[in-house]
C-alpha atoms as a PDB file:
ATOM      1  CA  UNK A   1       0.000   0.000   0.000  1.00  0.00           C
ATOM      2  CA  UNK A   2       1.356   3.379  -0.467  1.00  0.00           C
ATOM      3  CA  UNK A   3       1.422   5.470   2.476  1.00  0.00           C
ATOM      4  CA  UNK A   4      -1.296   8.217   3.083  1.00  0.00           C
ATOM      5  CA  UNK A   5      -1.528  11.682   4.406  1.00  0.00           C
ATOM      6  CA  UNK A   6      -3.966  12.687   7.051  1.00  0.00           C
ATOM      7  CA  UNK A   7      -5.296  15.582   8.845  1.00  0.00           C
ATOM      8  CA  UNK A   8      -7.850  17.127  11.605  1.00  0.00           C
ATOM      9  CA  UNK A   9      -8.156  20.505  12.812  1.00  0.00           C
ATOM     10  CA  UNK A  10      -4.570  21.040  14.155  1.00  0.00           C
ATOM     11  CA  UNK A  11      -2.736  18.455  12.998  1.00  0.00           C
ATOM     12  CA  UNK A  12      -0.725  16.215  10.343  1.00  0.00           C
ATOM     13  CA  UNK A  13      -0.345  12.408  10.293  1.00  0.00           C
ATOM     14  CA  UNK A  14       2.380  11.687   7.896  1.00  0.00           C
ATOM     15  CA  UNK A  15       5.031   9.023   7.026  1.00  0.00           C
ATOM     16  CA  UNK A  16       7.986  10.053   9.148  1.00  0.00           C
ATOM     17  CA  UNK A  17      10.812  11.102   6.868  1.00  0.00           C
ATOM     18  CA  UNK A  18      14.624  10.963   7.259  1.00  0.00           C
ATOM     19  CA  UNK A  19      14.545  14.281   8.929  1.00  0.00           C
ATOM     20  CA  UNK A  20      12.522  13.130  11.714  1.00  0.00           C
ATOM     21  CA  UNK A  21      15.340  11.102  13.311  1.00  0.00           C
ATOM     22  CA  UNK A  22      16.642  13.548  15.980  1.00  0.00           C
ATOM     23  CA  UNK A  23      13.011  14.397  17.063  1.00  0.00           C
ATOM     24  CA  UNK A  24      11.834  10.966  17.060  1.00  0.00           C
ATOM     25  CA  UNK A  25      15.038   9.726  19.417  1.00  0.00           C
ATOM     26  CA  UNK A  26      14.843  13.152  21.476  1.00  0.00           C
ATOM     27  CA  UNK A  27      11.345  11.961  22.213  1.00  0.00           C
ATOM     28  CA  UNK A  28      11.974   8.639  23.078  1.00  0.00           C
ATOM     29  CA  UNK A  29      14.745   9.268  25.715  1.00  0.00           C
ATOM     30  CA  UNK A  30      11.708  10.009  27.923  1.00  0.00           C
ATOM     31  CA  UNK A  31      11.524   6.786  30.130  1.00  0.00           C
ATOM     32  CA  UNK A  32       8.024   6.865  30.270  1.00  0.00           C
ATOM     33  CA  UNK A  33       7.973   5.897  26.900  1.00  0.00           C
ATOM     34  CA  UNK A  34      10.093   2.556  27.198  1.00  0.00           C
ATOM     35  CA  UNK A  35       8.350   1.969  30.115  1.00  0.00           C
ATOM     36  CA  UNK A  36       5.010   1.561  28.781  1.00  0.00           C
ATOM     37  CA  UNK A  37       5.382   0.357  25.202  1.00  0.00           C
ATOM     38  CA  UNK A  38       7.605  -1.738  22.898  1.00  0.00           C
ATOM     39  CA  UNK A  39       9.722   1.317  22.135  1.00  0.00           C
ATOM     40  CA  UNK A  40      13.159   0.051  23.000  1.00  0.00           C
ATOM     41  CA  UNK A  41      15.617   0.823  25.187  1.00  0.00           C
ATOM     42  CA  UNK A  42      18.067   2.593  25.083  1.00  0.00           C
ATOM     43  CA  UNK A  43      16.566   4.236  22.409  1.00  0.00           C
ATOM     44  CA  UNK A  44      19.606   5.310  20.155  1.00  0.00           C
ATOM     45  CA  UNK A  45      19.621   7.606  16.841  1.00  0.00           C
ATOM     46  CA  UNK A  46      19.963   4.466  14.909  1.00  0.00           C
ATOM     47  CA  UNK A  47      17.135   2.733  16.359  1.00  0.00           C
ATOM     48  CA  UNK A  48      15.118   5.932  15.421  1.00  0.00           C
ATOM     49  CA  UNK A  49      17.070   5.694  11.708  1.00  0.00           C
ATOM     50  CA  UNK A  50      15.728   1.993  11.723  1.00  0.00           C
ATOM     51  CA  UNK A  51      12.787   2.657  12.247  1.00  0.00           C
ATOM     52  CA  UNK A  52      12.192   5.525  10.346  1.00  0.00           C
ATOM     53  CA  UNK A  53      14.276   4.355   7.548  1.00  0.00           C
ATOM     54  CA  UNK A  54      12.965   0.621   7.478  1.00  0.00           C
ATOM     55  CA  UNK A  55      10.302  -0.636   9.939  1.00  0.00           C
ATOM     56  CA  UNK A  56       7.827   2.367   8.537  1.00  0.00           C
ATOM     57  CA  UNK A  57       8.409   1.375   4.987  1.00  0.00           C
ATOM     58  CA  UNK A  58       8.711  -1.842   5.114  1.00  0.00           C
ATOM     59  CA  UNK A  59       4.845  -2.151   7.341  1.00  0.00           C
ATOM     60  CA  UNK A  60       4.068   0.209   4.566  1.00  0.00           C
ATOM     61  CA  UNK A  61       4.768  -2.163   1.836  1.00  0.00           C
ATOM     62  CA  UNK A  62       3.493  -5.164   3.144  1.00  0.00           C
ATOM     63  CA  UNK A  63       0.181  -3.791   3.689  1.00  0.00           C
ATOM     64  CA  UNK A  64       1.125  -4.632   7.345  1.00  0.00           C
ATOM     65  CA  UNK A  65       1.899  -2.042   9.615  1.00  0.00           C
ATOM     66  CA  UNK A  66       0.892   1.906   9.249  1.00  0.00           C
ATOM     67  CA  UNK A  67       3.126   3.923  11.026  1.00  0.00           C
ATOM     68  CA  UNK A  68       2.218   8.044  10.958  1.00  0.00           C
ATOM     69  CA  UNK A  69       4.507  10.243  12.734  1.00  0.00           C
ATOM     70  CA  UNK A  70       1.804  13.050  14.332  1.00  0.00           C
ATOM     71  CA  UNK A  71       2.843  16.287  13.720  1.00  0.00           C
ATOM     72  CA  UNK A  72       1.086  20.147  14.746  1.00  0.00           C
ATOM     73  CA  UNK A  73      -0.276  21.899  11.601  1.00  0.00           C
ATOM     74  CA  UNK A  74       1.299  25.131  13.128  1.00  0.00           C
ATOM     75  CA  UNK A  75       4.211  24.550  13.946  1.00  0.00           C
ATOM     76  CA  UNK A  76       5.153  21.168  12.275  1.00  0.00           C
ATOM     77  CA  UNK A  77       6.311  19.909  16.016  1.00  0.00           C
ATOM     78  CA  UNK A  78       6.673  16.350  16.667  1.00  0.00           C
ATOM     79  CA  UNK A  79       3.749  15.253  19.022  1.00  0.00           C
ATOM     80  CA  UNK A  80       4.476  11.871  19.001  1.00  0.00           C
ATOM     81  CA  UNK A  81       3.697   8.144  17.027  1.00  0.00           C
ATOM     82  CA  UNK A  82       0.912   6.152  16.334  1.00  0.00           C
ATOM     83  CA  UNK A  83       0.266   3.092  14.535  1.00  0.00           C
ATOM     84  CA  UNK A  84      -1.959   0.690  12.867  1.00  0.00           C
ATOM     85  CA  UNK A  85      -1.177  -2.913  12.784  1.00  0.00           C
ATOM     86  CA  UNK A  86      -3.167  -5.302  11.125  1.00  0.00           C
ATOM     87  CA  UNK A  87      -3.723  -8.084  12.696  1.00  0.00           C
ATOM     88  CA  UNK A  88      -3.059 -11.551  10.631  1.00  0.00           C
ATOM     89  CA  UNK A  89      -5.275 -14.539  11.098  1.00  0.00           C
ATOM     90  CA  UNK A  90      -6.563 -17.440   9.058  1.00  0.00           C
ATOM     91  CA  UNK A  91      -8.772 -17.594   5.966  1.00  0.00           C
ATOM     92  CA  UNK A  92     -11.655 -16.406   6.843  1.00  0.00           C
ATOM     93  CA  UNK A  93      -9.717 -13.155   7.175  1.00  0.00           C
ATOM     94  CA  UNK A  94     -11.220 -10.704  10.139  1.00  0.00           C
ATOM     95  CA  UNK A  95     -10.465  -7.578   9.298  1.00  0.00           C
ATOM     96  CA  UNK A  96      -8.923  -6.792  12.418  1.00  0.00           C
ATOM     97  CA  UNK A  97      -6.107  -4.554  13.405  1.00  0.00           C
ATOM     98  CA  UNK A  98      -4.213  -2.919  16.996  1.00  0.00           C
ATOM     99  CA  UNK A  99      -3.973   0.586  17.213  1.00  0.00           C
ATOM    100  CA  UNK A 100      -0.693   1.451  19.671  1.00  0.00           C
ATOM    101  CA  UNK A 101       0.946   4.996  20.292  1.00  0.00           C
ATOM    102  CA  UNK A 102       2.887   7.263  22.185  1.00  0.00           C
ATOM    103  CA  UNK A 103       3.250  10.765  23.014  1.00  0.00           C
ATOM    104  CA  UNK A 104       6.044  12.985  23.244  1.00  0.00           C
ATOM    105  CA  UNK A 105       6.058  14.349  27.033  1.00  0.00           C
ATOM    106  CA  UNK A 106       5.985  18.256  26.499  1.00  0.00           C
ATOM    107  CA  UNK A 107       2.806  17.753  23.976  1.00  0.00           C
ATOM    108  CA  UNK A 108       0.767  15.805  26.095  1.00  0.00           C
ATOM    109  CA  UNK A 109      -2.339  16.885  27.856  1.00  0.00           C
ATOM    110  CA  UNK A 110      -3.341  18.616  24.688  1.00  0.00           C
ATOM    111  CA  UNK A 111      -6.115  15.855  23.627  1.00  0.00           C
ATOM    112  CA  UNK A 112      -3.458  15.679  20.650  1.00  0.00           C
ATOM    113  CA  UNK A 113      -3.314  11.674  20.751  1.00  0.00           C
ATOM    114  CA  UNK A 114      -6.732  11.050  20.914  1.00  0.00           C
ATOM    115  CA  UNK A 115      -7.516  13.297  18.352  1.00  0.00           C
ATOM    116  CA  UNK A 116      -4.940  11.787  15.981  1.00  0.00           C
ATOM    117  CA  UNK A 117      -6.225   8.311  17.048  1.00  0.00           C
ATOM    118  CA  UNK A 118      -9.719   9.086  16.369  1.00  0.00           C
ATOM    119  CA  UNK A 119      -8.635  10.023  12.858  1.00  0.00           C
ATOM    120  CA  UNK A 120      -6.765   7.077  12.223  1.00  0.00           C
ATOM    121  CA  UNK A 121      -9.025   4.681  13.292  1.00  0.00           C
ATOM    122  CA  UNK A 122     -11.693   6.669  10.759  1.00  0.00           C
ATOM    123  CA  UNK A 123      -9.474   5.785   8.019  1.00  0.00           C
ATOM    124  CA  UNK A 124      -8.850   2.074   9.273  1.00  0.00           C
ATOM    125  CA  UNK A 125     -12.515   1.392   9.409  1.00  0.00           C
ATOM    126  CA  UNK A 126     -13.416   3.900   5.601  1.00  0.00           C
ATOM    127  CA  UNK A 127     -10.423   2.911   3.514  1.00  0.00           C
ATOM    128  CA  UNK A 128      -8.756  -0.492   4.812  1.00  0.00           C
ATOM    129  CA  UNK A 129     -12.273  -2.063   5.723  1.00  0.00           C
ATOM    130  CA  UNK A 130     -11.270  -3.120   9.410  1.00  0.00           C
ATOM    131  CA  UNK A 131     -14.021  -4.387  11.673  1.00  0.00           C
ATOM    132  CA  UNK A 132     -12.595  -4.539  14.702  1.00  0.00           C
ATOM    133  CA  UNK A 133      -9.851  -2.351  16.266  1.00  0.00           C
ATOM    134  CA  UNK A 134      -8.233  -3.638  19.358  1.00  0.00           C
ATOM    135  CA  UNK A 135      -5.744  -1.588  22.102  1.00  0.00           C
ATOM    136  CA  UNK A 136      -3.814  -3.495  24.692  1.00  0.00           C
ATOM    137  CA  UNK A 137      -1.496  -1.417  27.506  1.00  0.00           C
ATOM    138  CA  UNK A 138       0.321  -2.583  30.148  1.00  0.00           C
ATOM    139  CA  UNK A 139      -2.542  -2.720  33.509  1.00  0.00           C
ATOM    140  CA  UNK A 140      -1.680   0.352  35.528  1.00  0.00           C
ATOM    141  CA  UNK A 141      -1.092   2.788  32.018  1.00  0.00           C
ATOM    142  CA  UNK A 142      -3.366   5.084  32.934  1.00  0.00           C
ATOM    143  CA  UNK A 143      -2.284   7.425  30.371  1.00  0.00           C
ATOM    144  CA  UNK A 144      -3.344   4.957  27.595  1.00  0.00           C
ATOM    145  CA  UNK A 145      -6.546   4.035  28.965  1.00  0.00           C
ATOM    146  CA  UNK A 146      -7.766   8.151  29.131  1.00  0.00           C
ATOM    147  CA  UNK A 147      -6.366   8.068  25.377  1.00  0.00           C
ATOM    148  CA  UNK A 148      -7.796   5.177  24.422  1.00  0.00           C
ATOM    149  CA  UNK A 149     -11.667   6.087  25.862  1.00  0.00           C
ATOM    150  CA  UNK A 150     -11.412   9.366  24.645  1.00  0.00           C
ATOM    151  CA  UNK A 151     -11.066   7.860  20.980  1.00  0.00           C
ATOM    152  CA  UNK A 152     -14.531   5.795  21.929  1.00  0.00           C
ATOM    153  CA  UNK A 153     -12.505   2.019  22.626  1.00  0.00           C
ATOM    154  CA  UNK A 154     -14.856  -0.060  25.452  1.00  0.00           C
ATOM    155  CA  UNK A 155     -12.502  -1.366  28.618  1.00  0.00           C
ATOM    156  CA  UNK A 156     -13.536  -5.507  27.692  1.00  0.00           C
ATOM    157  CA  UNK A 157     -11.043  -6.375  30.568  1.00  0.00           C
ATOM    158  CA  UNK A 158      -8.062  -7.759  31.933  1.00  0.00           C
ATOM    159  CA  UNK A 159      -5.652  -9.787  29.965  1.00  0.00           C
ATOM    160  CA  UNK A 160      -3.205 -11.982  32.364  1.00  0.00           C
ATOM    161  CA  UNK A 161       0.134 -12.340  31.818  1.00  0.00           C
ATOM    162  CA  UNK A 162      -0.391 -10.968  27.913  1.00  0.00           C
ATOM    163  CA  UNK A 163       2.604  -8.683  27.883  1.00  0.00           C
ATOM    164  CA  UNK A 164       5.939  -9.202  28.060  1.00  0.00           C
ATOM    165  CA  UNK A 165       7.929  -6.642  29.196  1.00  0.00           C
ATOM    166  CA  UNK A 166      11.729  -6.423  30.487  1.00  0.00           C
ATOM    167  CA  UNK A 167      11.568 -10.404  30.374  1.00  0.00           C
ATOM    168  CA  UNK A 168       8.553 -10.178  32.882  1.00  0.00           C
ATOM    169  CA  UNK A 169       5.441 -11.310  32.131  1.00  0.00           C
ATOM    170  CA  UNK A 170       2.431  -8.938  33.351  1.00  0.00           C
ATOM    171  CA  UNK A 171      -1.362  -8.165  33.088  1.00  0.00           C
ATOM    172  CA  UNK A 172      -2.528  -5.659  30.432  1.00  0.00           C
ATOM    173  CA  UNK A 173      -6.011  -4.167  29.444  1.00  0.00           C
ATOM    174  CA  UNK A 174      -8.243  -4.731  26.468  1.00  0.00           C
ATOM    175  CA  UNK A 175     -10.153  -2.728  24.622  1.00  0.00           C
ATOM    176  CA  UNK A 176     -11.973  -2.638  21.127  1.00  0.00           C
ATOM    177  CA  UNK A 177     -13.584  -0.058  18.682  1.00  0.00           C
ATOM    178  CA  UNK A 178     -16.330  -1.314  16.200  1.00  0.00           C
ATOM    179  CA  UNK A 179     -17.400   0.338  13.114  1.00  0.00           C
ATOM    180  CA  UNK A 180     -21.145   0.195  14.807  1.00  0.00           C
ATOM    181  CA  UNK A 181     -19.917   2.361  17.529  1.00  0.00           C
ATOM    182  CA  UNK A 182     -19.602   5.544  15.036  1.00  0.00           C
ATOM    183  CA  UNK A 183     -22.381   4.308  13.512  1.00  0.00           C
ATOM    184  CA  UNK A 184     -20.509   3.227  10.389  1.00  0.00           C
ATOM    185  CA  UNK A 185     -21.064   0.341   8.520  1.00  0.00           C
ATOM    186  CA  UNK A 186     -19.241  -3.280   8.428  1.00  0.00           C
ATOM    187  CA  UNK A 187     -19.160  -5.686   5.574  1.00  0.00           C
ATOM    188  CA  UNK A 188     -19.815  -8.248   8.005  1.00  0.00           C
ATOM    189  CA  UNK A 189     -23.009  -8.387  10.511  1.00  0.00           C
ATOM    190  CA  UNK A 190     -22.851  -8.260  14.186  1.00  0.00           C
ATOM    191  CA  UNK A 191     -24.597 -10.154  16.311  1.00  0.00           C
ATOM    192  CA  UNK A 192     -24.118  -9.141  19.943  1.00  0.00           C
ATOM    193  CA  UNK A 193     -24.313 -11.522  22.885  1.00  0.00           C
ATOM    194  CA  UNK A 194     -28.050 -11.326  24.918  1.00  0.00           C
ATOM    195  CA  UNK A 195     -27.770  -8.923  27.983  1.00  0.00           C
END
């Protein structure tokens, strides 16, 4: 798939480009960032040149992974990452995906991740056809949950022992986002479990 261009009100989800390395590792030697996602660490400038340089593309390519650096529309600042995975399973294929992200620390509290989330998931469910968008965090990243319910993902619960992280296994949440919940349509019908 090529990659695509988006936009809301005050901001710009783009491919990250090769000059986007120093902001991208500048952001990520905040160690919240390691701490609660896959992001690793130490994060060096040629982890951020690997990524930039070959894990976007190459998601890109494969019609696998969409990565969109988030940027402001003002002031073309670096508010963080966030990502679209699609989610690979066996014919019959579910149109599912993960949506994961972070958030450069002096930009957040702005509503800037939800808003770019919201947007992306929009496109996910219009243009790639997904039915189902899941988020998992860590249990305890409360900062991902507020994100994630602001974008209009339901809590479904705890997941034990899902993540790995720093060779420990721990609990993490789970949340999805149907097309039904914007009121959009899905090329396959839902049937709900009786209350």
């Amino acid at each position: 798939m090529e990659p695509v261009t988006l936009t809301t009100r005050r901001l710009v989800l783009r491919p990250f480009a090769a000059g986007d390395v120093e902001a991208v590792y500048q952001a990520c030697q905040d160690p919240e960032i390691p701490r609660w996602t896959a992001v690793p660490s130490p994060y060096t400038r040629e982890t951020a040149a690997d990524f930039i340089g070959r894990i976007c593309p190459d998601g890109w390519r494969e019609d696998t992974l969409y990565n969109f650096g988030v940027f402001t529309v003002a002031e073309d600042a670096l508010v963080g990452s966030i990502g679209l995975v699609r989610l690979q399973q066996l014919a019959p294929p579910q149109r599912q995906a993960e949506l994961g992200y972070w958030t450069a620390a002096d930009q957040r509290g702005r509503g800037y991740t939800k808003e770019a989330g919201r947007e992306v998931c929009r496109w996910a469910f219009e243009s790639l056809g997904v039915e189902r968008i899941e988020w998992y965090a860590e249990a305890g990243n409360e900062g991902s949950r507020a994100v994630a319910l602001g974008i209009g993902f339901v809590q479904e619960g705890t997941l034990r022992s899902r993540l790995v992280h720093e060779g420990t296994r721990r609990d993490c949440w789970v949340g999805s986002l149907l097309p039904s919940d914007w009121q959009l349509p899905s090329a396959t019908p839902y049937l709900p479990a009786p209350k």
